[in-house]
N, C-alpha and C. Protein backbone atom coordinates (compact mmCIF):
# COMPACT_ATOMS: atom_id res chain seq x y z
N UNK A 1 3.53 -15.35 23.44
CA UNK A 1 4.33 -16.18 22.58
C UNK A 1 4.20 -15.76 21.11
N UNK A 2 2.54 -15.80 20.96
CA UNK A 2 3.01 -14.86 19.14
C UNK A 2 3.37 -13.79 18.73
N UNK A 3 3.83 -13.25 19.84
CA UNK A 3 4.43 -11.83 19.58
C UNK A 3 5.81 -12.10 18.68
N UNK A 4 6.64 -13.05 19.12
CA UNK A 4 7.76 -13.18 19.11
C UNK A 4 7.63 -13.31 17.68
N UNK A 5 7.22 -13.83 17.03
CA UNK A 5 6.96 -14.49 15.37
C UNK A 5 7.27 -13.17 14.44
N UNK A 6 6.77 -12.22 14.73
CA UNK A 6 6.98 -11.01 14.02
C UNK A 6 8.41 -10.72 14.16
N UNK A 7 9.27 -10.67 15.53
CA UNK A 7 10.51 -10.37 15.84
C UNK A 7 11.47 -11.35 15.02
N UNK A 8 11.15 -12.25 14.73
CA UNK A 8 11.62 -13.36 14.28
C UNK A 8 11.87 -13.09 12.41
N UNK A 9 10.70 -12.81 12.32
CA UNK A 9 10.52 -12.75 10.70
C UNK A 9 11.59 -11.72 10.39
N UNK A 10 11.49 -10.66 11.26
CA UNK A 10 12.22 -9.47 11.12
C UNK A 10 13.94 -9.02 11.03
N UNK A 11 14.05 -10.81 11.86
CA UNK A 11 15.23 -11.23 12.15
C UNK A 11 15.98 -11.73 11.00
N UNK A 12 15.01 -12.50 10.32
CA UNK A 12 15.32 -13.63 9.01
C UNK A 12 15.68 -12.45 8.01
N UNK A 13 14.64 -11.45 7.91
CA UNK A 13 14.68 -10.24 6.90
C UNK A 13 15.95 -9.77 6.73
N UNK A 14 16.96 -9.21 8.11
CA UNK A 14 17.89 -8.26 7.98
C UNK A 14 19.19 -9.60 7.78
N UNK A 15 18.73 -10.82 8.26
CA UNK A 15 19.70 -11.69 8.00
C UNK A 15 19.62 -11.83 5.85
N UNK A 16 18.87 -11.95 6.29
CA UNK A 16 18.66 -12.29 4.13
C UNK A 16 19.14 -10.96 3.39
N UNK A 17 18.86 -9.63 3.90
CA UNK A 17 19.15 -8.37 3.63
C UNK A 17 20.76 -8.42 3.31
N UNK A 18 21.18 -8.53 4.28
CA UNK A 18 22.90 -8.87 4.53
C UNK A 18 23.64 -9.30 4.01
N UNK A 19 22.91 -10.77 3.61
CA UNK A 19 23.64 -11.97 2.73
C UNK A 19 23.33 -11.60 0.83
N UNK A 20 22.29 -10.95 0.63
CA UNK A 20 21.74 -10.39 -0.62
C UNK A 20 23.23 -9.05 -0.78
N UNK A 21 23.51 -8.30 0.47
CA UNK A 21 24.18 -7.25 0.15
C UNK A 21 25.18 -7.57 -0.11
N UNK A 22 25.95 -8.71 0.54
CA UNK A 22 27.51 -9.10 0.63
C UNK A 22 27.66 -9.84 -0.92
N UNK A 23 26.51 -10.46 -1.28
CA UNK A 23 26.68 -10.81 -2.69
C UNK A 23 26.28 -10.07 -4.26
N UNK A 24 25.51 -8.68 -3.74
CA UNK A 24 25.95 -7.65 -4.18
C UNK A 24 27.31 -7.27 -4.61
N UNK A 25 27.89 -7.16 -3.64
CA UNK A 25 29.05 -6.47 -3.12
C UNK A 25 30.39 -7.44 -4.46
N UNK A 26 29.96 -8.56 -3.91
CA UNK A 26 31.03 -9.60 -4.74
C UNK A 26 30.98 -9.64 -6.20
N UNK A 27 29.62 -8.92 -6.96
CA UNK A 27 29.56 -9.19 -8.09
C UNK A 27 29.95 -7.87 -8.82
N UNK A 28 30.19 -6.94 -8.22
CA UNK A 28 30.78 -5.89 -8.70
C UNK A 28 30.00 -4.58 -8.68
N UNK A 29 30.42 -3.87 -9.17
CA UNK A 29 29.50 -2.14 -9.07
C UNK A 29 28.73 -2.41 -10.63
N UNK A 30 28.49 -2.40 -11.75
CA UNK A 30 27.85 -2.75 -12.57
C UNK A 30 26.70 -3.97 -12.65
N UNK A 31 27.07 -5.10 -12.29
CA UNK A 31 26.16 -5.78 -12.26
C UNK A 31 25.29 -5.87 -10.81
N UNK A 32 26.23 -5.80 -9.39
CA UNK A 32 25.52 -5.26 -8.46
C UNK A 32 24.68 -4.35 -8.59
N UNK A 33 25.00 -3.09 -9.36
CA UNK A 33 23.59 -2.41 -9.42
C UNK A 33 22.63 -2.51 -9.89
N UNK A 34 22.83 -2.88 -11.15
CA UNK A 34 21.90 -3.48 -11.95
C UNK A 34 20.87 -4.58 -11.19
N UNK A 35 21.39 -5.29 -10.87
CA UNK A 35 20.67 -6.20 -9.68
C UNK A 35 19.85 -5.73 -8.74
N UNK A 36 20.66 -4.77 -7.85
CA UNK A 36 20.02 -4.10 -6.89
C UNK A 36 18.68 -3.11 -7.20
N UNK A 37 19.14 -2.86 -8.57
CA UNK A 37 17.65 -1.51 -9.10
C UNK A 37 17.04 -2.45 -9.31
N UNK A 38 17.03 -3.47 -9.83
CA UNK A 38 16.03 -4.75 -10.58
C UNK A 38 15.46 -4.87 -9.24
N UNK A 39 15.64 -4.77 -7.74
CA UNK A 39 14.91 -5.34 -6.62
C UNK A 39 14.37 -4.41 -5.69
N UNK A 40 14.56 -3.30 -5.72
CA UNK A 40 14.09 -1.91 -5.71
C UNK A 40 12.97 -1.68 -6.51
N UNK A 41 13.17 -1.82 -7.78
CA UNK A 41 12.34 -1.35 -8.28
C UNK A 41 10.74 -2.68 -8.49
N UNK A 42 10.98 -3.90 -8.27
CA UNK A 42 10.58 -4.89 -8.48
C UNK A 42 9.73 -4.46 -6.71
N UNK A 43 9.84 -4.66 -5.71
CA UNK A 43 9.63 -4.14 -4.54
C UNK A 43 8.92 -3.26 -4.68
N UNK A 44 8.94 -1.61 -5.28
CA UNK A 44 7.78 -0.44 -5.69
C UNK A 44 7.14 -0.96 -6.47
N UNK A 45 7.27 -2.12 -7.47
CA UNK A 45 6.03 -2.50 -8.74
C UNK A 45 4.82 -3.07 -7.83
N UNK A 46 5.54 -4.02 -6.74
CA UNK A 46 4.83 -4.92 -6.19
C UNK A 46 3.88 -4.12 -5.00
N UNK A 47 4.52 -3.15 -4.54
CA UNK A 47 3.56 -1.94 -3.53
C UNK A 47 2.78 -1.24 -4.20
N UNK A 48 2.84 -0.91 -5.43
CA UNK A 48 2.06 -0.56 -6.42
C UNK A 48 0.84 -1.11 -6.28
N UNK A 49 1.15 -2.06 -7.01
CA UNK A 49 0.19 -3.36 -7.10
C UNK A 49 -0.87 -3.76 -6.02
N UNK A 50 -0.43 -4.08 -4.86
CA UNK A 50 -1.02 -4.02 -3.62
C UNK A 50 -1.87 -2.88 -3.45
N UNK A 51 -1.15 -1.83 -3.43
CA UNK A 51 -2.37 -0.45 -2.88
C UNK A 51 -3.17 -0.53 -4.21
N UNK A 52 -2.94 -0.71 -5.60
CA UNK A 52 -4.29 -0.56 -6.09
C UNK A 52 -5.20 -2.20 -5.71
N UNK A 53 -4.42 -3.18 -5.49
CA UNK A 53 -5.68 -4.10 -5.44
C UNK A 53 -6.37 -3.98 -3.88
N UNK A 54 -6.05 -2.89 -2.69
CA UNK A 54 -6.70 -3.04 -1.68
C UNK A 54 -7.58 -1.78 -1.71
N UNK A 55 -7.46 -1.27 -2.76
CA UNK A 55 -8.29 -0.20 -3.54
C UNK A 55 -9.30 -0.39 -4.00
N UNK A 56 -9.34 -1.24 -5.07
CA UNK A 56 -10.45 -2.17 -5.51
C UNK A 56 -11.31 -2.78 -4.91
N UNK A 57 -10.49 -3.30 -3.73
CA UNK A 57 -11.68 -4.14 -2.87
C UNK A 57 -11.91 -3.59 -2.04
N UNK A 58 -11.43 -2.82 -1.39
CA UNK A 58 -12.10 -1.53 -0.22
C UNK A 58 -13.53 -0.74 -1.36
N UNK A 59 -13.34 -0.30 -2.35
CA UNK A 59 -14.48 0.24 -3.36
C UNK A 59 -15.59 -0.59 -3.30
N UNK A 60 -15.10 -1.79 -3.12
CA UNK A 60 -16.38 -2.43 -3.86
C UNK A 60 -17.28 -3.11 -2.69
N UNK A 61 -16.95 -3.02 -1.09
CA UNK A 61 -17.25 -3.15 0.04
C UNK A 61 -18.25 -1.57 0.38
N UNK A 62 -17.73 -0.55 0.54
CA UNK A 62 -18.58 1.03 0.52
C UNK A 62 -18.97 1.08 -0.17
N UNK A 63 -20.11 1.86 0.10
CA UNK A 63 -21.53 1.77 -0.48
C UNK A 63 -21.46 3.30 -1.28
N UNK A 64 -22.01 3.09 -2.21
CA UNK A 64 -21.90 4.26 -3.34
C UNK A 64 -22.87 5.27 -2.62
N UNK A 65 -22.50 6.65 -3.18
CA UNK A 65 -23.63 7.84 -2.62
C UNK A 65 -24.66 7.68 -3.15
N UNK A 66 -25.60 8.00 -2.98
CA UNK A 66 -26.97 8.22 -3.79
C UNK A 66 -27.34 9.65 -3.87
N UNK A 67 -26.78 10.06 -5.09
CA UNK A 67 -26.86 11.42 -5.72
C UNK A 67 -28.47 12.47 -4.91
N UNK A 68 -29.45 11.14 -5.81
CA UNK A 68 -30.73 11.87 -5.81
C UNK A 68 -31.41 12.11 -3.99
N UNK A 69 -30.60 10.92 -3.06
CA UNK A 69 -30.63 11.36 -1.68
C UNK A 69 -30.47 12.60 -1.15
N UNK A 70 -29.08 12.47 -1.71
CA UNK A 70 -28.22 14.12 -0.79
C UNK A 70 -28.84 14.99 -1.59
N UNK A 71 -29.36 15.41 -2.77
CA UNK A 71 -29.88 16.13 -3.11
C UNK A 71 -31.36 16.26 -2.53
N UNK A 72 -32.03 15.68 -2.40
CA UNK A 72 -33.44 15.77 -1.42
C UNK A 72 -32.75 16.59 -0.11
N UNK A 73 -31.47 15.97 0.70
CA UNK A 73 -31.41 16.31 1.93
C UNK A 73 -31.01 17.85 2.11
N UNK A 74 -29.70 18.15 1.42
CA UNK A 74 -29.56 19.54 0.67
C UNK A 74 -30.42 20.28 0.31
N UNK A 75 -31.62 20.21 0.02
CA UNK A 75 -33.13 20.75 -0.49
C UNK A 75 -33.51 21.15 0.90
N UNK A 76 -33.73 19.74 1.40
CA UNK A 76 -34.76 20.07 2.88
C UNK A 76 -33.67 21.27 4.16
N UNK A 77 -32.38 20.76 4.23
CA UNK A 77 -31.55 22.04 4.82
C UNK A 77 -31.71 23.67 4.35
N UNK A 78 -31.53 23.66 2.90
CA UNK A 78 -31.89 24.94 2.47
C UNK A 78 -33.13 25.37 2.84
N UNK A 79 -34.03 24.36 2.61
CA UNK A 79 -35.65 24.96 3.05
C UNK A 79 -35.82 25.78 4.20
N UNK A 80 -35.34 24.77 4.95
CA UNK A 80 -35.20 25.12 6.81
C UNK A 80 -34.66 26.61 7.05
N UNK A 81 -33.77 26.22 6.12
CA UNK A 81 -32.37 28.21 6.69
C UNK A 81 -32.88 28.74 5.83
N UNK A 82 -34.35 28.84 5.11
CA UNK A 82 -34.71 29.83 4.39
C UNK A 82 -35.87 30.29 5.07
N UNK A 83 -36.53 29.11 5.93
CA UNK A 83 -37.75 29.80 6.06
C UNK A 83 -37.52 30.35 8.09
N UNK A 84 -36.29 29.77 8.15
CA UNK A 84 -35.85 30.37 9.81
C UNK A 84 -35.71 32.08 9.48
């Protein structure tokens, strides 16, 4: 049954898509476009936005390197393939 919810939303989307275009359409080629770039481009600000804030918080969840680690471990590898 909650599958359907997604199909649904998806439904509402291309219905709202449609009704946004046809009133596009009515307001002319100048101000329709104008409109239309305003929601385009408003749409990429907002994906923008998103990937850097799931950026931020993905960063701040992983755990930073520890320089002076990998450098010990890098040490002890070289040691090894030097003295094999």
């Amino acid at each position: 049954m909650s599958n359907w919810s997604g199909y649904l939303y998806l439904l509402l989307a291309i219905v709202l898509a449609m009704i946004l275009g046809f009133i596009l359409m009515m307001l002319g080629p100048l101000v329709g476009g104008i409109v239309a770039f305003g929601v385009v481009a408003g749409c990429l600000f907002r994906g923008v936005y998103l990937l850097h804030d799931m950026h931020r918080r993905i960063s701040r969840i992983t755990p930073k390197p520890d320089r002076a680690k990998e450098a010990y471990q890098n040490y002890i590898k070289e040691r090894e393939n030097a003295s094999s």
